[in-house]
N, C-alpha and C. Protein backbone atom coordinates (compact mmCIF):
# COMPACT_ATOMS: atom_id res chain seq x y z
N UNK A 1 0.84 -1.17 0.00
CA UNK A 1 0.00 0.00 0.00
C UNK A 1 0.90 1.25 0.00
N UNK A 2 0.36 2.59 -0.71
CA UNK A 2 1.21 3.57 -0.59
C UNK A 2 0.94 4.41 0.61
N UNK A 3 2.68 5.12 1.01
CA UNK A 3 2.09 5.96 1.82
C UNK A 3 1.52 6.48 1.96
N UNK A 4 0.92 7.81 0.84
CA UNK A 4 -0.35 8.21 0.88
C UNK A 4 -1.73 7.43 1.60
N UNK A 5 -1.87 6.43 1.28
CA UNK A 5 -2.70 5.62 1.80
C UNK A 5 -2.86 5.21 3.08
N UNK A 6 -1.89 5.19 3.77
CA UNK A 6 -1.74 4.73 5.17
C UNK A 6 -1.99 6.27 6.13
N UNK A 7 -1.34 7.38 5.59
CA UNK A 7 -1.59 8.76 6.18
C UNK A 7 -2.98 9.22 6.23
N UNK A 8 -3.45 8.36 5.02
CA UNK A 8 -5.16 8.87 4.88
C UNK A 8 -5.91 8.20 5.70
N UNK A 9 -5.67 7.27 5.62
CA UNK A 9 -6.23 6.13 6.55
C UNK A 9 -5.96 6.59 8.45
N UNK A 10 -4.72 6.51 8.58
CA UNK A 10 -4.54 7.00 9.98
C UNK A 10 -5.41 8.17 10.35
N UNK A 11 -5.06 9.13 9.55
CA UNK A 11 -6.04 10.51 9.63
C UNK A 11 -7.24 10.55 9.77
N UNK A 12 -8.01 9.54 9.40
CA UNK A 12 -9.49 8.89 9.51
C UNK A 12 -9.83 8.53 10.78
N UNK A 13 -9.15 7.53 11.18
CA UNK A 13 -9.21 7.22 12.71
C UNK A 13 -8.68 7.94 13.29
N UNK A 14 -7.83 8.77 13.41
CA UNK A 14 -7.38 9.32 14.65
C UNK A 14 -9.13 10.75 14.56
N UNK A 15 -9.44 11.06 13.22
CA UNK A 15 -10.67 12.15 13.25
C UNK A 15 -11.68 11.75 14.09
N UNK A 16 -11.84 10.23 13.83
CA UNK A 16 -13.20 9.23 14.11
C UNK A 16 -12.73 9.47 15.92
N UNK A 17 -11.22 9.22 16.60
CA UNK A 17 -11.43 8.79 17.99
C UNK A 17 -11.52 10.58 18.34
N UNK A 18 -10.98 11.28 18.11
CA UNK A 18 -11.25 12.60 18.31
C UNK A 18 -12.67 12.84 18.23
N UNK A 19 -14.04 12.96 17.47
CA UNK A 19 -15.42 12.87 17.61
C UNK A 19 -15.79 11.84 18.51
N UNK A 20 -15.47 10.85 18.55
CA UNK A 20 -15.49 9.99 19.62
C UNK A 20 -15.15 10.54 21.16
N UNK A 21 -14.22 11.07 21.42
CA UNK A 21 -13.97 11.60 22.77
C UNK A 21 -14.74 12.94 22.82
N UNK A 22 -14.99 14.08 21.62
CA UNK A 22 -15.88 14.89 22.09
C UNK A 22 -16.98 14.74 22.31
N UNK A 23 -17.61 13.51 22.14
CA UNK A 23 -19.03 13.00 21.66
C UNK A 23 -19.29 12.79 23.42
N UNK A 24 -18.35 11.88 23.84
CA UNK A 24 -19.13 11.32 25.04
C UNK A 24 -18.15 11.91 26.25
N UNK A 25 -17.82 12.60 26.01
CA UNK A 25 -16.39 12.91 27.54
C UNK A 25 -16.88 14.58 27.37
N UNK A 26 -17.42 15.39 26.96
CA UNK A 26 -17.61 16.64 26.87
C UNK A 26 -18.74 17.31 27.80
N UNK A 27 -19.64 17.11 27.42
CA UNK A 27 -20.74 17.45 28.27
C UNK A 27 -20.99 16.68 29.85
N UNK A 28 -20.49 17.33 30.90
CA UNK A 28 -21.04 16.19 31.96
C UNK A 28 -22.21 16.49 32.86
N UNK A 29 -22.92 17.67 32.41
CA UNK A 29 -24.51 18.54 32.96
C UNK A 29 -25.17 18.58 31.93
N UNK A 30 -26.15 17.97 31.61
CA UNK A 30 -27.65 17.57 30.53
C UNK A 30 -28.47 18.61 31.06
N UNK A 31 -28.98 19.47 30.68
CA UNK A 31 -30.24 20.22 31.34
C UNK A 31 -31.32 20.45 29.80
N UNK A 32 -32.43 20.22 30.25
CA UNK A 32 -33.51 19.99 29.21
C UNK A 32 -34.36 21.52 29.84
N UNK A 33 -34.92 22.31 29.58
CA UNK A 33 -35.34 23.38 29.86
C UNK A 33 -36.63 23.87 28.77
N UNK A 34 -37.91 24.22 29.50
CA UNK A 34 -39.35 24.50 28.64
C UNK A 34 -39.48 25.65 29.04
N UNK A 35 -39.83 26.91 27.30
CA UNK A 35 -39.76 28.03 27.53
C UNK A 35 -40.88 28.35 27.04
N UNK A 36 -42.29 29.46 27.89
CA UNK A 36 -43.08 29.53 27.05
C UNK A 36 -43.02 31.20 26.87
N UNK A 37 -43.20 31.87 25.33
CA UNK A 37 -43.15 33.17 25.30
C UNK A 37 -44.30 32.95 23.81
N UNK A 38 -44.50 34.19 24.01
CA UNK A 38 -45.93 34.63 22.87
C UNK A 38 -46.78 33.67 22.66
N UNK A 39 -47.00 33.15 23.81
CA UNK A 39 -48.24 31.80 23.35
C UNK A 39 -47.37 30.81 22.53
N UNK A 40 -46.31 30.74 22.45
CA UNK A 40 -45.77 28.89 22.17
C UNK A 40 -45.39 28.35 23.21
N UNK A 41 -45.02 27.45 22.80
CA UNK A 41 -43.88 26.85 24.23
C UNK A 41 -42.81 25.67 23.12
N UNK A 42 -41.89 25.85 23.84
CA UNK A 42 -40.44 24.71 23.10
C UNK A 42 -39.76 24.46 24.13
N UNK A 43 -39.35 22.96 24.04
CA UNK A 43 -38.36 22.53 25.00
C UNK A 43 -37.18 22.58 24.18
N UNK A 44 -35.71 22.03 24.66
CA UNK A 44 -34.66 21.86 24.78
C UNK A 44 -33.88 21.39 25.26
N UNK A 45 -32.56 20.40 24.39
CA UNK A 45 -31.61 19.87 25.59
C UNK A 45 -30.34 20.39 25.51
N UNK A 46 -29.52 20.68 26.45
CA UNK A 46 -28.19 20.97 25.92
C UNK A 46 -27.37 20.71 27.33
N UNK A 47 -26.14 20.11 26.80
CA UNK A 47 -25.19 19.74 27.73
C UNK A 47 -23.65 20.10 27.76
N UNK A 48 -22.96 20.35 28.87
CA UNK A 48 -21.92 21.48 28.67
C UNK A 48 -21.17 21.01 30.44
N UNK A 49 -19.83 21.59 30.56
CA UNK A 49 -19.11 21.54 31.83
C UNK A 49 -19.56 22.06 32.92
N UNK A 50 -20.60 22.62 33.01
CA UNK A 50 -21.20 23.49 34.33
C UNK A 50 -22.78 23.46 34.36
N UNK A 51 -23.77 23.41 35.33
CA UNK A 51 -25.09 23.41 34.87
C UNK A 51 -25.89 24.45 34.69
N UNK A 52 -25.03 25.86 34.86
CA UNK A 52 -25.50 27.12 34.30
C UNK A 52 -25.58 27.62 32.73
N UNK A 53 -24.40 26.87 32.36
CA UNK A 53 -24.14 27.18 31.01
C UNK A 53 -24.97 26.21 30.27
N UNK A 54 -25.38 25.36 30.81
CA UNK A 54 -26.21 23.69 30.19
C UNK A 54 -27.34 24.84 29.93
N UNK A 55 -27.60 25.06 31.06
CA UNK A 55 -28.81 25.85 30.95
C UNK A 55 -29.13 26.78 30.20
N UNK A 56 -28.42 28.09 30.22
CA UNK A 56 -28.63 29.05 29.20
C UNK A 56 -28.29 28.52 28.09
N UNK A 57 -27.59 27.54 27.04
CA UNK A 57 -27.38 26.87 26.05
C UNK A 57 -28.97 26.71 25.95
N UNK A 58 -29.59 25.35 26.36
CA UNK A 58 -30.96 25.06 26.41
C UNK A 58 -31.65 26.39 26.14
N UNK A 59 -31.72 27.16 27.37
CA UNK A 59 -32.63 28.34 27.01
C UNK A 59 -32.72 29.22 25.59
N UNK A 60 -31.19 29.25 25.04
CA UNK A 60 -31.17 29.58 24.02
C UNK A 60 -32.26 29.24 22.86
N UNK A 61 -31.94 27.76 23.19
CA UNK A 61 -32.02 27.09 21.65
C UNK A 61 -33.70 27.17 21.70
N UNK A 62 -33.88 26.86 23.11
CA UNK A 62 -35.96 26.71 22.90
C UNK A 62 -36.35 27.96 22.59
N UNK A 63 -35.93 29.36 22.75
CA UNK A 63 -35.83 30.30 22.39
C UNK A 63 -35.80 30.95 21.04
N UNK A 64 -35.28 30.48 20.52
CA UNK A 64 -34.80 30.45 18.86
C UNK A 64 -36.04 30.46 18.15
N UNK A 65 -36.91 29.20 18.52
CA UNK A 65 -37.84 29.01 17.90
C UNK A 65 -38.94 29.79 18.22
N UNK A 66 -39.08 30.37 19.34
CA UNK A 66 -40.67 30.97 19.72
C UNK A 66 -40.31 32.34 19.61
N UNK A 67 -38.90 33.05 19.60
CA UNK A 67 -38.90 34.58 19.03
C UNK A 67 -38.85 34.62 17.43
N UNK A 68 -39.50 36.27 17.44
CA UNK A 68 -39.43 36.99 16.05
C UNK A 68 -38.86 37.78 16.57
N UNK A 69 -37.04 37.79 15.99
CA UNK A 69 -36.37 39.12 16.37
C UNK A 69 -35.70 39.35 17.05
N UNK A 70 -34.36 39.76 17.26
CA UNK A 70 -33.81 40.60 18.16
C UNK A 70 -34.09 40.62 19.71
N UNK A 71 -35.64 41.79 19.43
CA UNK A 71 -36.34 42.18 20.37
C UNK A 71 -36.95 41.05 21.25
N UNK A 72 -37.32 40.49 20.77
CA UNK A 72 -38.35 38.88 21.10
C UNK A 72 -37.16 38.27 21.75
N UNK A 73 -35.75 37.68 20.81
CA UNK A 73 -34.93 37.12 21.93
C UNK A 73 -34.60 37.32 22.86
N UNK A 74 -34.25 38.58 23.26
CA UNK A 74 -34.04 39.23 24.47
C UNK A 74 -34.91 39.18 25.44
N UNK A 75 -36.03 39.21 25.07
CA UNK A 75 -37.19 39.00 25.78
C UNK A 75 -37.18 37.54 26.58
N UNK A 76 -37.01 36.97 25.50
CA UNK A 76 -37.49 35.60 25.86
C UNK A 76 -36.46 34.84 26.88
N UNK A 77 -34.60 35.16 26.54
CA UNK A 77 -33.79 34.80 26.96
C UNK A 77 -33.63 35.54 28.51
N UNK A 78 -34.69 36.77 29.16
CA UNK A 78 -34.73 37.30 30.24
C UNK A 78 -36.27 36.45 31.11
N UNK A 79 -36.91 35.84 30.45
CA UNK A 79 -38.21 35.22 30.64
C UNK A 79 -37.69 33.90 31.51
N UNK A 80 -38.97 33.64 32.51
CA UNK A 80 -38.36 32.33 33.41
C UNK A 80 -38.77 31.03 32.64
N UNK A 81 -37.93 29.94 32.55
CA UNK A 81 -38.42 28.69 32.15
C UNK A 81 -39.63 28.35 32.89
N UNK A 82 -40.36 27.78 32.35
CA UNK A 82 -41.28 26.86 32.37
C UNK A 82 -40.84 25.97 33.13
N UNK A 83 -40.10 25.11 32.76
CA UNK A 83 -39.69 23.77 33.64
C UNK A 83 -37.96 23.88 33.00
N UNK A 84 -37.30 23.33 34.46
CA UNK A 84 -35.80 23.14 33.91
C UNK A 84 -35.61 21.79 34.73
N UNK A 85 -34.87 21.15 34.38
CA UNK A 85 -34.37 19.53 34.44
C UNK A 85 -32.95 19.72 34.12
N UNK A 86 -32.12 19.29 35.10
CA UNK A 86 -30.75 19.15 34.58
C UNK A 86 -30.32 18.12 35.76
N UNK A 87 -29.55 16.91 34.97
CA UNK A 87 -28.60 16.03 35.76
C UNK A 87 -27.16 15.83 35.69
């Protein structure tokens, strides 16, 4: 086999165990968080090194979906969850 081939190959797996270790060794606080603003409501999960940041991550993202705007995110990202869950 040529070298080329073996460099490509190595490079593959070493990418694959690298996604592999960020995949499951990264996040060690899960927090799932329900946001209701303008008459929707959206949940969310997001997981991260601390359970504050789990959290506002989450809050973000359920957020995303129920603002129009700028204005609306801000809103919404100052608004109390609904329900928060984090382990």
């Amino acid at each position: 086999m040529k070298r080329s081939s073996w460099l490509t190959i190595l490079s593959l797996v070493g990418l694959a165990a690298l996604l592999g270790w960020l995949t499951f060794f990264t996040g060690r606080v899960e927090c799932t968080v329900c946001m209701e603003f303008s008459g929707g409501r959206n949940c969310a999960v997001a997981a991260a090194e601390d359970e504050e940041s789990a959290f506002s991550s989450a809050r973000s993202t359920a957020c995303g979906l129920l603002a129009r705007g700028v204005r609306d995110s801000f809103a919404c990202d100052a608004a109390p969850a609904a329900t928060r869950s984090c382990r």
